[in-house]
Protein backbone atom coordinates (compact mmCIF):
# COMPACT_ATOMS: atom_id res chain seq x y z
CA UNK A 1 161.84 22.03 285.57
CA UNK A 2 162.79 22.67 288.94
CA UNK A 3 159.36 24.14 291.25
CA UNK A 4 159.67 27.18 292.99
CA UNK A 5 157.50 29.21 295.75
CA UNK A 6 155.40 31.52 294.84
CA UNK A 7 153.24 34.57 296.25
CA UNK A 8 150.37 35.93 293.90
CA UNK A 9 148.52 39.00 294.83
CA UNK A 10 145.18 39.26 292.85
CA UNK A 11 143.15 42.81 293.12
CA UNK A 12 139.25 42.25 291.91
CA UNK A 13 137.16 45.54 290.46
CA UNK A 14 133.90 44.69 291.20
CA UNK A 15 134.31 41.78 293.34
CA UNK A 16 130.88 40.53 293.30
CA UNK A 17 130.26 40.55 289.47
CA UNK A 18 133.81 38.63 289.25
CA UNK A 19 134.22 36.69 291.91
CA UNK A 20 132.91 33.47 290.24
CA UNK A 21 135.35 33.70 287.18
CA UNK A 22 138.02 34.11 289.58
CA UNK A 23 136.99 31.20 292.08
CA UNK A 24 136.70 29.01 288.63
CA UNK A 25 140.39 29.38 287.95
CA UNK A 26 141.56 29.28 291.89
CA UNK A 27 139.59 25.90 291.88
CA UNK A 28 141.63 24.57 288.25
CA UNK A 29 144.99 25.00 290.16
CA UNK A 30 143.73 24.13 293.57
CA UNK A 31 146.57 21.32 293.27
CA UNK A 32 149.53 23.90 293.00
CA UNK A 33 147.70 26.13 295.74
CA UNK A 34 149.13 26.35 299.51
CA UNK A 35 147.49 28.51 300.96
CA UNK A 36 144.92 31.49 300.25
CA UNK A 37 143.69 34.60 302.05
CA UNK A 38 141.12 37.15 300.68
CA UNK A 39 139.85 39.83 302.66
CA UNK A 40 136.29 39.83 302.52
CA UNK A 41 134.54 43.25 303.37
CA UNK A 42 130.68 43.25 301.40
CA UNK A 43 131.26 47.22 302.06
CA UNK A 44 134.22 47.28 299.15
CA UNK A 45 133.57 46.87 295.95
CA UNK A 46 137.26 45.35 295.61
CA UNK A 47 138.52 42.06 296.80
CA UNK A 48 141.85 41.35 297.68
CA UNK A 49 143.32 37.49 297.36
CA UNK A 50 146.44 36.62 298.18
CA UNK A 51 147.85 32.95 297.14
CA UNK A 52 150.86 30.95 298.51
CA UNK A 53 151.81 28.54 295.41
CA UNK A 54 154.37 25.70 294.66
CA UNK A 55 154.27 25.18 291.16
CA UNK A 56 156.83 25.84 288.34
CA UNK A 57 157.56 29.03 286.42
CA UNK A 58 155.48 28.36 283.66
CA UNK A 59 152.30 27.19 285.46
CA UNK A 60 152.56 30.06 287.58
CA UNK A 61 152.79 32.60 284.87
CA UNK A 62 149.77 30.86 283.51
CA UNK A 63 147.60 31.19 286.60
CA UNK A 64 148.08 34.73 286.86
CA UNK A 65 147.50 34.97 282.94
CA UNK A 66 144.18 33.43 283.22
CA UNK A 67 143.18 35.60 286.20
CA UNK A 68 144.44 38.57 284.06
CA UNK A 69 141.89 37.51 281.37
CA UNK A 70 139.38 38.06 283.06
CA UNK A 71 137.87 41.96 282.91
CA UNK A 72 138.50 44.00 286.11
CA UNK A 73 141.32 41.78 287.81
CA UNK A 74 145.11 42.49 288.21
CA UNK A 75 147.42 39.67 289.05
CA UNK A 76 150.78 39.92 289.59
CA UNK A 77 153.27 37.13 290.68
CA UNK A 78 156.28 36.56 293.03
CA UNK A 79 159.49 34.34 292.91
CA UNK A 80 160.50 33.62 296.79
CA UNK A 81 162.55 31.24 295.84
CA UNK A 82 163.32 27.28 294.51
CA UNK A 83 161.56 23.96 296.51
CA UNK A 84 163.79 22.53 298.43
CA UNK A 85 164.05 18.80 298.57
């Protein structure tokens, strides 16, 4: 399967209780990760991550899955568009 680019935005509820889960399944597809930003403000009780990917379809849909697992987060994934080679 061809690998494509790939923008996740990830909200976090409660960003300090979950912020561990979360870093535990940024750090399994570190790999597949090009670039992250979060916007830290310890006055929010939300977080906002967003994630710059190359991966394919499937491993994509399962990185946001796993972040969706995980009580209080919302993930939601972007096709920009196939790697060129």
């Amino acid at each position: 399967m061809a690998e494509g680019i790939y923008v996740v935005g990830i909200l976090v509820d409660q960003r300090a209780v979950h912020a561990p889960q979360v870093q535990e399944v940024l750090t399994r597809y570190g790999s597949a990760i090009l670039s992250r930003n979060g916007i830290p403000d310890p006055t929010r009780s939300r977080g906002i991550i967003t994630v710059t990917m190359q991966a394919e379809a499937a491993d994509t849909e399962k990185f946001a899955s796993e972040l969706r697992n995980i009580e209080g987060v919302h993930a939601q994934a972007i096709h920009l568009g196939e790697v060129l080679n």
